[in-house]
C-alpha atoms as a PDB file:
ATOM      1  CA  UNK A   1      -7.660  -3.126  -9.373  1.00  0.00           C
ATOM      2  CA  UNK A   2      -8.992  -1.251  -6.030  1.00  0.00           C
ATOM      3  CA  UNK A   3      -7.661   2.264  -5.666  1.00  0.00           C
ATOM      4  CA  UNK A   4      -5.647   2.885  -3.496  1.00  0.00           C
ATOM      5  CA  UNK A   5      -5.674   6.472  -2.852  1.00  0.00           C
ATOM      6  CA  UNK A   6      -6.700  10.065  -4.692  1.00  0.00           C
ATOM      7  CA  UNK A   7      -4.054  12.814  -4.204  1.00  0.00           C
ATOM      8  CA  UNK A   8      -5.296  16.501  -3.449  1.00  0.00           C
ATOM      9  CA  UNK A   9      -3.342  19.085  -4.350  1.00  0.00           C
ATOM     10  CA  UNK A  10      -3.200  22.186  -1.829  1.00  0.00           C
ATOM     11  CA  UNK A  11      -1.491  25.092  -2.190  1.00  0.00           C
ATOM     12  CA  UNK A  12      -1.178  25.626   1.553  1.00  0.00           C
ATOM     13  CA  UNK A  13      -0.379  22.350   3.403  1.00  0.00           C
ATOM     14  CA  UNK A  14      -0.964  23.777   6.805  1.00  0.00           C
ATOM     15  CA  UNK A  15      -4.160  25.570   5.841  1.00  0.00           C
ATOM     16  CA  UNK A  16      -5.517  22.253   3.935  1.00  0.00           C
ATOM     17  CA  UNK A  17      -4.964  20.535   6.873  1.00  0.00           C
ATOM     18  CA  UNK A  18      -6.765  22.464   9.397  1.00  0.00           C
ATOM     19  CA  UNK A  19      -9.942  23.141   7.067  1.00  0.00           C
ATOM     20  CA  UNK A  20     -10.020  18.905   7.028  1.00  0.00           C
ATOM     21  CA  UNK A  21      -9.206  18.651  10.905  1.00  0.00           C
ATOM     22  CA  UNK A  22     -12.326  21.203  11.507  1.00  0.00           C
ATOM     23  CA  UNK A  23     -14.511  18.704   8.956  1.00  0.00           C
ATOM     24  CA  UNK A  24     -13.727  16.248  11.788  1.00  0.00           C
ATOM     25  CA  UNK A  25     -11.281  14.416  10.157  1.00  0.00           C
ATOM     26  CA  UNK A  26      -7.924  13.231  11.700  1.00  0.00           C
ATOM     27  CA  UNK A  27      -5.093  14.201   9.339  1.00  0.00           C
ATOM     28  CA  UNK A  28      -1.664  13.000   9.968  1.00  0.00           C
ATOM     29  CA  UNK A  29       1.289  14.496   8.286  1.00  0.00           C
ATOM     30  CA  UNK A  30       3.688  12.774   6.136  1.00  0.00           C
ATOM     31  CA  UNK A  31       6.685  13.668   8.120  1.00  0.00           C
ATOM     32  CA  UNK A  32       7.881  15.111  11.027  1.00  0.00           C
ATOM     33  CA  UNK A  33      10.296  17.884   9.614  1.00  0.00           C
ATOM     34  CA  UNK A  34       9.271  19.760   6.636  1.00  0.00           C
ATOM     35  CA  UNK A  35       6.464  17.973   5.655  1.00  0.00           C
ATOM     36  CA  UNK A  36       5.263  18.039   1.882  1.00  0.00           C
ATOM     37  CA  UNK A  37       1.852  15.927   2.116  1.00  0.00           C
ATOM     38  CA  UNK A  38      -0.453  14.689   4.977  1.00  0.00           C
ATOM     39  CA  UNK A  39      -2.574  11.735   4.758  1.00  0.00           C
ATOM     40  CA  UNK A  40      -6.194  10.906   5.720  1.00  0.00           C
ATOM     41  CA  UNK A  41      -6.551   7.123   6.405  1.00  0.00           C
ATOM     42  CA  UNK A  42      -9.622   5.865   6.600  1.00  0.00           C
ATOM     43  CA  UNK A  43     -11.333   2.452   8.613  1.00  0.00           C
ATOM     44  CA  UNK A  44     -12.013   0.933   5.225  1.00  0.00           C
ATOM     45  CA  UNK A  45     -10.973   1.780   1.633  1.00  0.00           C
ATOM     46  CA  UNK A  46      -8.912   4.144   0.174  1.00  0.00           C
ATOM     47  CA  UNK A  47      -6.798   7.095   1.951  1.00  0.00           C
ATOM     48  CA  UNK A  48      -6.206  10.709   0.825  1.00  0.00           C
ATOM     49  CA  UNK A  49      -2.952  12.192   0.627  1.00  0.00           C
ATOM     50  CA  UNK A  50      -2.979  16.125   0.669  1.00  0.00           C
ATOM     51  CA  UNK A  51       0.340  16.817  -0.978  1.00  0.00           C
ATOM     52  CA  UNK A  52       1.745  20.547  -2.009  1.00  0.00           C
ATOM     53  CA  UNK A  53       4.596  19.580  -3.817  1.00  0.00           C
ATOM     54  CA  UNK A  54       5.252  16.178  -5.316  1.00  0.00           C
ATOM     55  CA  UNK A  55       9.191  15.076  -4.037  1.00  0.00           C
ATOM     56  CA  UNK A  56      11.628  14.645  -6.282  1.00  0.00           C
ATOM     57  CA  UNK A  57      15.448  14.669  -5.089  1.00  0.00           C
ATOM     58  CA  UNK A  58      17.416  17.376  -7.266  1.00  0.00           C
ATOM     59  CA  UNK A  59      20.185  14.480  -8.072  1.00  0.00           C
ATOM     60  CA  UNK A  60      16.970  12.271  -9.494  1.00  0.00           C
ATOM     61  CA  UNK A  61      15.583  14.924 -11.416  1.00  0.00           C
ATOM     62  CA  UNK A  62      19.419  15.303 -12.947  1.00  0.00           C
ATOM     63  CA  UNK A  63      19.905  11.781 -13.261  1.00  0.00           C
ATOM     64  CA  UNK A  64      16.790   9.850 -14.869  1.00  0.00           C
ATOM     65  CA  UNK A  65      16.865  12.365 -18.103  1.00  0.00           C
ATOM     66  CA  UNK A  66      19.821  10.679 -18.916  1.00  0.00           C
ATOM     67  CA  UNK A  67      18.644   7.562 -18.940  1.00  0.00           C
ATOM     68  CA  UNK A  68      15.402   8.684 -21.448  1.00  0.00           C
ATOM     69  CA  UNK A  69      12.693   9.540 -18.126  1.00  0.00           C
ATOM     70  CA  UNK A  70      12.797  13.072 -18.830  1.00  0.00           C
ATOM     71  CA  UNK A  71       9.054  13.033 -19.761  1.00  0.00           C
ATOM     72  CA  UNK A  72       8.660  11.152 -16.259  1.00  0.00           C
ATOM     73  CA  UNK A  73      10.512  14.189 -14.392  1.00  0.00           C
ATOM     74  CA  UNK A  74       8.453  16.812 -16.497  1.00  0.00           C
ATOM     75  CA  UNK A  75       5.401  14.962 -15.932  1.00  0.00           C
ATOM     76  CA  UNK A  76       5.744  14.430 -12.016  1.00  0.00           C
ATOM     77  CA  UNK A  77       6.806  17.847 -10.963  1.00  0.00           C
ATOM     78  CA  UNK A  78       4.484  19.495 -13.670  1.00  0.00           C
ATOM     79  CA  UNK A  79       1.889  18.729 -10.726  1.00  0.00           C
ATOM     80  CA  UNK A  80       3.384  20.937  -8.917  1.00  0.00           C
ATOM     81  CA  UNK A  81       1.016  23.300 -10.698  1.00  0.00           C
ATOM     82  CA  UNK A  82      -2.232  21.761 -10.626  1.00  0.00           C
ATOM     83  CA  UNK A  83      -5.100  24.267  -9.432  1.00  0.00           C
ATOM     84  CA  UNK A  84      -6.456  22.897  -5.650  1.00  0.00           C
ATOM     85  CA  UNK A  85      -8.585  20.000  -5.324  1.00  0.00           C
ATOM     86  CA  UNK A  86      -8.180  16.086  -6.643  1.00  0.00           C
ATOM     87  CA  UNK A  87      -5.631  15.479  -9.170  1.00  0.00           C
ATOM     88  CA  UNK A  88      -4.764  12.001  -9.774  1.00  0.00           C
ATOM     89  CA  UNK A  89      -5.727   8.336  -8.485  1.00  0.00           C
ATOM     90  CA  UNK A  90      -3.388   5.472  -7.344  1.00  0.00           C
ATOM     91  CA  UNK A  91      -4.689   1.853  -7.714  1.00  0.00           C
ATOM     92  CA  UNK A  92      -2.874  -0.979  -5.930  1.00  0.00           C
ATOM     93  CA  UNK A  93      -2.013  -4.445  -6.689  1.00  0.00           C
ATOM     94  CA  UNK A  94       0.921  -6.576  -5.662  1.00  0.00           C
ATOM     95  CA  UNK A  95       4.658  -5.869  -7.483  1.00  0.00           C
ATOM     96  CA  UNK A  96       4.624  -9.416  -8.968  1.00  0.00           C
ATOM     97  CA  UNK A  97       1.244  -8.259 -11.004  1.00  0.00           C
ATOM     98  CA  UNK A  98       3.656  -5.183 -12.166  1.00  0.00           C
ATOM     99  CA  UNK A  99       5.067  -6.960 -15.149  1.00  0.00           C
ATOM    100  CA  UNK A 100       1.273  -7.463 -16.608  1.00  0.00           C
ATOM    101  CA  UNK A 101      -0.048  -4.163 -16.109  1.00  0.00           C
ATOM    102  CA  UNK A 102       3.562  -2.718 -17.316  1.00  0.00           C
ATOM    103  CA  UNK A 103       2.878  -4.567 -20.568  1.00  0.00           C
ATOM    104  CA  UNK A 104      -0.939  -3.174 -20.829  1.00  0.00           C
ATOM    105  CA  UNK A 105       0.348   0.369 -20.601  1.00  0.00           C
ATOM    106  CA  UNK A 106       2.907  -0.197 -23.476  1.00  0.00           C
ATOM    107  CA  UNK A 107       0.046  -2.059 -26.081  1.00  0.00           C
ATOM    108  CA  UNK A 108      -1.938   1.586 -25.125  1.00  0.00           C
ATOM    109  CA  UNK A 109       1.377   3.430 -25.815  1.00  0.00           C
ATOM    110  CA  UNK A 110       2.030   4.445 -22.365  1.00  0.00           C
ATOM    111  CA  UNK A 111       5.314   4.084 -21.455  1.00  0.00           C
ATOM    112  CA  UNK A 112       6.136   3.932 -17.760  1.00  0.00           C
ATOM    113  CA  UNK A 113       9.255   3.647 -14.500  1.00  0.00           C
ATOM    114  CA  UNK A 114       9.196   1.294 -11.502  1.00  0.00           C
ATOM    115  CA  UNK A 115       9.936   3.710  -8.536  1.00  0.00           C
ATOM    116  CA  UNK A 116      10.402   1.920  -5.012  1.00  0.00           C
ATOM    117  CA  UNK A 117       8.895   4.603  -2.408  1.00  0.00           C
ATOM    118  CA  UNK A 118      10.000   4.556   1.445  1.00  0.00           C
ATOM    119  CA  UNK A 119       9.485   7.128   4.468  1.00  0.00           C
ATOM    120  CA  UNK A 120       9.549   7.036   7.815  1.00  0.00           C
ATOM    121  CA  UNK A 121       5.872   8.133   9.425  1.00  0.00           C
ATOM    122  CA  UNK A 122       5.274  10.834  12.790  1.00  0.00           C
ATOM    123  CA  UNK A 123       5.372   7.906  14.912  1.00  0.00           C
ATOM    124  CA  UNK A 124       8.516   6.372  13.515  1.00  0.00           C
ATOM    125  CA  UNK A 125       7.306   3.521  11.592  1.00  0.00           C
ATOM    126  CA  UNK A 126       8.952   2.605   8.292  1.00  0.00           C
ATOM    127  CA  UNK A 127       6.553   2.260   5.152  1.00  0.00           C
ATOM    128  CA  UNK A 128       7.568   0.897   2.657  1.00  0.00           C
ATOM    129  CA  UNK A 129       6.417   0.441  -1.208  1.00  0.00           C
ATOM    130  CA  UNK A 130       6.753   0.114  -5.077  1.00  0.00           C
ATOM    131  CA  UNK A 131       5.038   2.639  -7.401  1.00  0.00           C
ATOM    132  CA  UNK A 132       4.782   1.760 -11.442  1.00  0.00           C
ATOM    133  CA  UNK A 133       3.913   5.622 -12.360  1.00  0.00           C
ATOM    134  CA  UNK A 134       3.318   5.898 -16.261  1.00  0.00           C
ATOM    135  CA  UNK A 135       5.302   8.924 -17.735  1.00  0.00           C
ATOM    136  CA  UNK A 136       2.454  10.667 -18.746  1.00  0.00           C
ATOM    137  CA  UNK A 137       0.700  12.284 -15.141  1.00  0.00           C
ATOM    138  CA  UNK A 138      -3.078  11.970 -16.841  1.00  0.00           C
ATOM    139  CA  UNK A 139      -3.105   9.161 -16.391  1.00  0.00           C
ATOM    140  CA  UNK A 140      -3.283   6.872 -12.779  1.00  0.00           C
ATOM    141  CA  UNK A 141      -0.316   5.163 -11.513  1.00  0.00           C
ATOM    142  CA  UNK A 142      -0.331   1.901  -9.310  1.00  0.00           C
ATOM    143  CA  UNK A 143       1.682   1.233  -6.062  1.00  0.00           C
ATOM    144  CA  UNK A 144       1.904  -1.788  -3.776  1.00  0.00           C
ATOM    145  CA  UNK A 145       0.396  -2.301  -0.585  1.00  0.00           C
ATOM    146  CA  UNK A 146       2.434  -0.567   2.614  1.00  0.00           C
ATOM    147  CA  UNK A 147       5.039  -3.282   4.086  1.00  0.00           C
ATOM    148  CA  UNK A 148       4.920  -1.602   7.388  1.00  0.00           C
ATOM    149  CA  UNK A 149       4.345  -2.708  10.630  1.00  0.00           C
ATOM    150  CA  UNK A 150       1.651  -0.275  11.713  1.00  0.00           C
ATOM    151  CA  UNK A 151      -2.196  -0.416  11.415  1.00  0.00           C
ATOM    152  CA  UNK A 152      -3.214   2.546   9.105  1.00  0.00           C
ATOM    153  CA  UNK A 153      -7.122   2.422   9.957  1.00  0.00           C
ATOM    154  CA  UNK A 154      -7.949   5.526  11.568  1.00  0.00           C
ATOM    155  CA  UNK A 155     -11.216   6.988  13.221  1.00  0.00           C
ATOM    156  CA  UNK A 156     -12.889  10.344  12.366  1.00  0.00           C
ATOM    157  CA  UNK A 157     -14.640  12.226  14.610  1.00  0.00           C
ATOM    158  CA  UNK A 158     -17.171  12.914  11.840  1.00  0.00           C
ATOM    159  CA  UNK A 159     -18.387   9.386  11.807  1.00  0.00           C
ATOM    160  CA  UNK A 160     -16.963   8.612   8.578  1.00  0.00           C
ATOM    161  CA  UNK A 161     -15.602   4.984   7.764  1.00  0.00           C
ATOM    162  CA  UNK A 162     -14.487   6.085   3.888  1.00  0.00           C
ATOM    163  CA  UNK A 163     -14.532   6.818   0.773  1.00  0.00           C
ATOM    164  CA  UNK A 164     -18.053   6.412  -0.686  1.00  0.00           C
ATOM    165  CA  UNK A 165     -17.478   6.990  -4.494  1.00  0.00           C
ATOM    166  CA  UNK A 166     -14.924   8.521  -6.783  1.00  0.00           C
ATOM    167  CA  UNK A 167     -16.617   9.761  -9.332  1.00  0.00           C
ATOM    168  CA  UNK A 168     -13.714  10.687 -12.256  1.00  0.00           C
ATOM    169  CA  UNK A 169     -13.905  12.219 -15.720  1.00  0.00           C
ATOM    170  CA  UNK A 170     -11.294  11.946 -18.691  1.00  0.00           C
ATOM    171  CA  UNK A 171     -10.899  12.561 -21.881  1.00  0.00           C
ATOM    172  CA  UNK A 172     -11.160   9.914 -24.451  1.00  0.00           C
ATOM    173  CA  UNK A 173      -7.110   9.641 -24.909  1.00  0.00           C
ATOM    174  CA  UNK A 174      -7.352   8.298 -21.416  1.00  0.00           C
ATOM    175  CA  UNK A 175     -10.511   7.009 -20.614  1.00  0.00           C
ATOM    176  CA  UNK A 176      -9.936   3.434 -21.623  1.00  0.00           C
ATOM    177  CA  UNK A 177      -6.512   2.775 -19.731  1.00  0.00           C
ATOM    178  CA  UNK A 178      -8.440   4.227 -16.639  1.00  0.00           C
ATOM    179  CA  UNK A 179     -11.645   1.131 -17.325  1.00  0.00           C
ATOM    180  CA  UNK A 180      -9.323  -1.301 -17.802  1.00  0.00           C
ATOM    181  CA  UNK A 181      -7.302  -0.529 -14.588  1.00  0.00           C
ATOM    182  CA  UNK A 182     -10.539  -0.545 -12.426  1.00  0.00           C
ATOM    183  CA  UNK A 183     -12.482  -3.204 -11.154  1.00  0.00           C
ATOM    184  CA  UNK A 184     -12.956  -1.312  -7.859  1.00  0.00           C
ATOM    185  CA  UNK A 185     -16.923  -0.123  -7.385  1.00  0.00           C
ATOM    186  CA  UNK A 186     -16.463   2.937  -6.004  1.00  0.00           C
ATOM    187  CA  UNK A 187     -14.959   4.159  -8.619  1.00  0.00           C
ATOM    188  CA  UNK A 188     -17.005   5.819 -11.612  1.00  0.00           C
ATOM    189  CA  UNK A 189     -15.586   6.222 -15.010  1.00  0.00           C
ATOM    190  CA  UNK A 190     -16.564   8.154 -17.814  1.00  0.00           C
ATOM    191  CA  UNK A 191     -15.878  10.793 -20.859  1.00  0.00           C
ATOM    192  CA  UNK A 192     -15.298  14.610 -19.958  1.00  0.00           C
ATOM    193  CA  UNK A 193     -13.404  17.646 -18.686  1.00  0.00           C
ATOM    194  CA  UNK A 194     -11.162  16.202 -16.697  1.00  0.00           C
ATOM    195  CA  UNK A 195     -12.878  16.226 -12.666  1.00  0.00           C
ATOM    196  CA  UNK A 196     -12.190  14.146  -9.609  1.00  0.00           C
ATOM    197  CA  UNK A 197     -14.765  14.699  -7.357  1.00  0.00           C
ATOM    198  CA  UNK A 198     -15.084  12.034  -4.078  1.00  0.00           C
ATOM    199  CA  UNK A 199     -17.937  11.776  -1.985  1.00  0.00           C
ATOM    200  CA  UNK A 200     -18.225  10.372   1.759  1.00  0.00           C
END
């Protein structure tokens, strides 16, 4: 699969922002009021979200460890914690390809929820996707492509089109889920302290 995004995890959202905007790079937030995350799209490629707290509705985090996703709740908001910098990759793929890469993360013992994702943007548009996010948060998740009505290429004034190369380290527990998720080329796999590290 193609990624579809690399999360950054800031521990000031307004500050994280402004160091990007003064790289040259437009940065939208996620939301109008009290936003959590921001997003950099890009002309081609993946985006990057900027996110300082991953959202989780109190009822859902109540709710889903009754149902046996208490490691899923755990997992998710133990991000919340994550030192500054690139923390985890999405890839994307379409929800009826789900079922097939549901059934890859169970043979490696990864079990996994099917969470449907919506929001509405600054400019009022409605986005609108489906997110298969494994319990454990090592490892990457996959979401569907936007169903929104907007054009999410954007323009930097830095000149740059995207996301050159991901370049992303794991340990050996999770370094073969991660190959046989990717078939993107940007993305560079391999055994190590675990490191995100993106180039332009």
């Amino acid at each position: 699969m193609k990624i579809s995004h690399v999360l950054y995890k800031v521990n000031n959202l307004e500050d994280t922002v402004s160091q990007f905007r003064n790289q040259g790079f437009t940065v939208e937030y996620g939301k109008k009021d009290k936003p959590y995350n921001a997003l950099i799209y890009f002309e081609e490629g993946p985006y990057i979200e900027l996110i300082q707290r991953m959202y989780m509705p109190i009822i859902v985090q109540k709710i889903l460890p009754l149902f046996g996703k208490r490691k899923f709740v755990e997992g998710l908001l133990a991000q919340n914690n994550a030192q500054e910098g690139y923390i985890r990759i999405a890839f994307e793929t379409t929800t009826d390809k789900f079922s097939h890469f549901k059934s890859i993360f169970r043979e490696k013992q990864f079990k996994t929820i099917k969470v449907p994702v919506k929001r509405n943007d600054i400019y009022g548009y409605k986005l609108q996707c489906k997110c298969l996010f494994p319990f454990d948060a090592n490892v990457p998740f996959i979401k569907s492509p936007f169903k929104t009505k907007r054009n999410l290429s954007c323009n930097h004034a830095n000149g740059i089109k995207g996301i050159k190369k991901i370049r992303y380290k794991t340990n050996s527990k999770y370094l073969e889920i991660v190959q046989l998720l990717n078939t993107d080329s940007i993305l560079e796999v391999e055994e190590g302290k675990f490191k995100i590290d993106v180039e332009f």
